[in-house]
Protein backbone atom coordinates (compact mmCIF):
# COMPACT_ATOMS: atom_id res chain seq x y z
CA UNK A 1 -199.13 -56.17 34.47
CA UNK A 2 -196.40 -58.59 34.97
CA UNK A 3 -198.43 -61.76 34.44
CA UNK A 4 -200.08 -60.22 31.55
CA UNK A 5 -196.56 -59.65 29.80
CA UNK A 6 -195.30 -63.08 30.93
CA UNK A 7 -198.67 -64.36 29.22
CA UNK A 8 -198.42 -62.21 25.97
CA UNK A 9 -194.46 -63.65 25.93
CA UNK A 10 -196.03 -67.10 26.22
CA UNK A 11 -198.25 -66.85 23.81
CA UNK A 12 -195.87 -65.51 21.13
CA UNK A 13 -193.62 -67.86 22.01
CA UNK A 14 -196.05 -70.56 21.53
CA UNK A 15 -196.97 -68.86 17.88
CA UNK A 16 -193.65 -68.87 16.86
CA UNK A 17 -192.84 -72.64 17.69
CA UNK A 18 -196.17 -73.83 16.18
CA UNK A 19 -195.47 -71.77 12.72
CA UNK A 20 -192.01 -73.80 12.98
CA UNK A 21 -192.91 -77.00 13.27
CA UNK A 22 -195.46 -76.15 10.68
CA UNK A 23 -192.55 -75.19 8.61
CA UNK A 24 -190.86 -78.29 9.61
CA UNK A 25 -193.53 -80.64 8.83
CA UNK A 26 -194.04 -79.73 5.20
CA UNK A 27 -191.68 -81.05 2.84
CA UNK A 28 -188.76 -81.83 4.29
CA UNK A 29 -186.82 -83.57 1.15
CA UNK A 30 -185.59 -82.48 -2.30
CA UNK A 31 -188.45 -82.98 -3.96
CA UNK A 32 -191.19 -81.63 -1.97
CA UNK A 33 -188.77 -78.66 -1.32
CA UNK A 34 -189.33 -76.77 -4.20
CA UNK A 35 -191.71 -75.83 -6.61
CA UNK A 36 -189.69 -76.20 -9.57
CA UNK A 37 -191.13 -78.93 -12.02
CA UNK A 38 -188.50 -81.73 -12.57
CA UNK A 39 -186.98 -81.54 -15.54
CA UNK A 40 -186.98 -84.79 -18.15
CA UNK A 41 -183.18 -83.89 -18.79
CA UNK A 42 -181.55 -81.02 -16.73
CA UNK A 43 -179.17 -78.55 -18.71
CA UNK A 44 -176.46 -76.02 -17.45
CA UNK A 45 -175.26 -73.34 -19.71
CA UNK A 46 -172.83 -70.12 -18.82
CA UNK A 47 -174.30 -67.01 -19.41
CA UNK A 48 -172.72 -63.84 -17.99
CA UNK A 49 -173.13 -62.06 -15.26
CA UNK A 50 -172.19 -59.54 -12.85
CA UNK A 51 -169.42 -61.65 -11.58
CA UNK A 52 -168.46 -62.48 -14.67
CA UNK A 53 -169.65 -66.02 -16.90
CA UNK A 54 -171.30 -68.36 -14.08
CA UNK A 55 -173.54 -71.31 -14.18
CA UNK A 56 -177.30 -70.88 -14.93
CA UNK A 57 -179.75 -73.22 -15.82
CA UNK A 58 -181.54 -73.69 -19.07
CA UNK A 59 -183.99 -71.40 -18.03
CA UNK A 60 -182.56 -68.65 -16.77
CA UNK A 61 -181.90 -69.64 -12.85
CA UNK A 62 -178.25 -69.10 -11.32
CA UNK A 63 -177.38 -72.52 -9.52
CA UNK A 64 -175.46 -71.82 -6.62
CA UNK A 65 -173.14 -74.38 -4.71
CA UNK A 66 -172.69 -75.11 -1.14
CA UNK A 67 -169.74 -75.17 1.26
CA UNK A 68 -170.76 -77.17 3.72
CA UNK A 69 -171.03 -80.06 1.02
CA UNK A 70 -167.47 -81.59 1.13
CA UNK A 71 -168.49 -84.27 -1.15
CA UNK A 72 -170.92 -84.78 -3.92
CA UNK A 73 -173.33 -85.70 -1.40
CA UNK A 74 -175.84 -82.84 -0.29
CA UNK A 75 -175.87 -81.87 3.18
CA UNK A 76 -178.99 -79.67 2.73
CA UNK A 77 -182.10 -80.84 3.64
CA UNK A 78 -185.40 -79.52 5.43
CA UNK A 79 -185.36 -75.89 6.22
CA UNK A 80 -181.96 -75.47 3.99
CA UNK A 81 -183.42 -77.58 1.03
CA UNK A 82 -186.82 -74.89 1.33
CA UNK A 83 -184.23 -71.65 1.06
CA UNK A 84 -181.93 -73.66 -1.74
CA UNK A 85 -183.95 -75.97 -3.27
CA UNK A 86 -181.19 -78.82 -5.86
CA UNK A 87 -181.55 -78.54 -9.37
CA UNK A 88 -182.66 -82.05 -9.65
CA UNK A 89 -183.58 -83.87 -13.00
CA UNK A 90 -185.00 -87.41 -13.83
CA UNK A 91 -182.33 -88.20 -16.13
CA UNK A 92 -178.50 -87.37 -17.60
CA UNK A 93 -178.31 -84.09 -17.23
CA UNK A 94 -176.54 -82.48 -20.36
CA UNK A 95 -174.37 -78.92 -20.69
CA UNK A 96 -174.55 -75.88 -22.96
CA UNK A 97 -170.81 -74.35 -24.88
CA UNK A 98 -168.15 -73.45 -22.68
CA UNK A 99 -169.04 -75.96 -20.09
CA UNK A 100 -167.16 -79.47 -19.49
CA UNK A 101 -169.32 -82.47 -19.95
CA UNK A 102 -166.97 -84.47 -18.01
CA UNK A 103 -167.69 -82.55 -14.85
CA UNK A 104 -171.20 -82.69 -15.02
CA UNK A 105 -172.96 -85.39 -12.40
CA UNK A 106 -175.60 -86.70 -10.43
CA UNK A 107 -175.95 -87.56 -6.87
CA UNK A 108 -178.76 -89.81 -4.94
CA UNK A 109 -180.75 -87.68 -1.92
CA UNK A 110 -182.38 -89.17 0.88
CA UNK A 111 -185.75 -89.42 -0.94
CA UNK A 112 -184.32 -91.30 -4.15
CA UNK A 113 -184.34 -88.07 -6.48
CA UNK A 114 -181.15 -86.95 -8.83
CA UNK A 115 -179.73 -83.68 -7.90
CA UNK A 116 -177.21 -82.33 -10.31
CA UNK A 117 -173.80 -81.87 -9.95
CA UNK A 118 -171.24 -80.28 -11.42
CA UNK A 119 -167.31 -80.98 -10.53
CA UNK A 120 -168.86 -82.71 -7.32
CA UNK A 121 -170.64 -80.09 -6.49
CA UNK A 122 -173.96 -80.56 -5.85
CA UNK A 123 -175.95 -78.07 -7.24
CA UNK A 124 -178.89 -75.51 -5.88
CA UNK A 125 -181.14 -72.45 -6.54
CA UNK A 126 -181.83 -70.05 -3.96
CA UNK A 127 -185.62 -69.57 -3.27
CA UNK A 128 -186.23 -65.79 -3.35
CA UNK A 129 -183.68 -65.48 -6.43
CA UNK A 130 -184.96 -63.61 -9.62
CA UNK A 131 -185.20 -65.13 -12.63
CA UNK A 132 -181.30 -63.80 -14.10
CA UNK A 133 -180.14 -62.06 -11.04
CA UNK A 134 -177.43 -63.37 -8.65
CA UNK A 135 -178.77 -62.88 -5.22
CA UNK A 136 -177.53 -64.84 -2.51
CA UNK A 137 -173.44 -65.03 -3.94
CA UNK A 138 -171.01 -64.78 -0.80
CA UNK A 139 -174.43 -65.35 1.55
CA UNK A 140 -173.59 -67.42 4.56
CA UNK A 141 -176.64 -69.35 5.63
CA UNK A 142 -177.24 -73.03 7.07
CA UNK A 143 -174.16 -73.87 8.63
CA UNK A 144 -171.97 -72.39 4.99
CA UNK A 145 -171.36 -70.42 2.30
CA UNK A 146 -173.30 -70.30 -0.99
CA UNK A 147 -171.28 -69.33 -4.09
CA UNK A 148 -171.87 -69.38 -7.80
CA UNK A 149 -169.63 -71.53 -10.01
CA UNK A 150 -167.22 -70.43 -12.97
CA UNK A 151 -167.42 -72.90 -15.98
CA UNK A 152 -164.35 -74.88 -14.69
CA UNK A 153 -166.30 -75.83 -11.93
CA UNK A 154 -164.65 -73.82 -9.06
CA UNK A 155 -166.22 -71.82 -6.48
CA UNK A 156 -166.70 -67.76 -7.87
CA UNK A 157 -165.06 -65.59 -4.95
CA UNK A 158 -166.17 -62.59 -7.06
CA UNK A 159 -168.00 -60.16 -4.84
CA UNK A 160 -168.38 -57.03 -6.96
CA UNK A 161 -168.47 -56.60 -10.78
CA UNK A 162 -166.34 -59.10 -12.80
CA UNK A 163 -167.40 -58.58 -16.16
């Protein structure tokens, strides 16, 4: 009985690490880490929500930001990039009324792509989100915390009802 355990542990083991590196071994930058179609021209608008006006995209999708990213460089790649895949776009992005132009950006990733920021933040969706629902706001997950953005650009701390 006890080598048969040991053996079923083995095996499952095994399962597990080959479903990982399966994980691993698709898409590991921006780009291949989501499914979202690049946009020609990426554009943020504030729309309100249950945390009162945030940052969406043009079509709907809350854009969280990252702690972990200190700069406007994006620290989240592989696994993290496949959770929160960046907003990216192939051009200037461009921003809807009540949001500042001037903090609006872009930033390089490892595979050449533009991810949008916004007041140096570089800017992300999170996977499993609904289109016009706030899921993941306060979650802590790949080394940080993920928070949506008010339309001067800083972090919402919000984590109830704001409207």
């Amino acid at each position: 009985m006890k080598g048969r355990l040991t053996q079923k542990h083995g095996a499952f083991a095994l399962a597990i690490l080959v479903a990982l590196a399966a994980t691993l071994a698709v898409g590991t930058n921006g780009a291949e880490a989501t499914n979202r179609p690049t946009p020609a021209h990426a554009k943020l608008i504030l729309h309100k929500s249950e945390f009162g006006k945030v940052i969406f995209d043009s079509n709907g999708n809350v854009v969280y930001m990252f702690g972990r990213d200190k700069t406007a460089n994006s620290t989240c790649y592989g696994i993290c990039a496949k959770a929160w895949p960046p907003l990216l776009t192939k051009s200037t992005p461009s921003v809807g009324t009540g949001l500042n132009a001037n903090l609006l950006g872009t930033t390089k990733r490892k595979d050449g792509s533009l991810q949008v920021t916004y007041n140096h933040h570089p800017l992300y969706f999170y996977s499993t989100d609904m289109h016009g629902k706030i899921m993941c706001q306060h979650a802590v997950m790949h080394g940080g915390i993920w928070l949506v953005l008010k339309a001067n650009g800083t972090p919402n701390m919000a984590k109830g009802k704001h409207m």
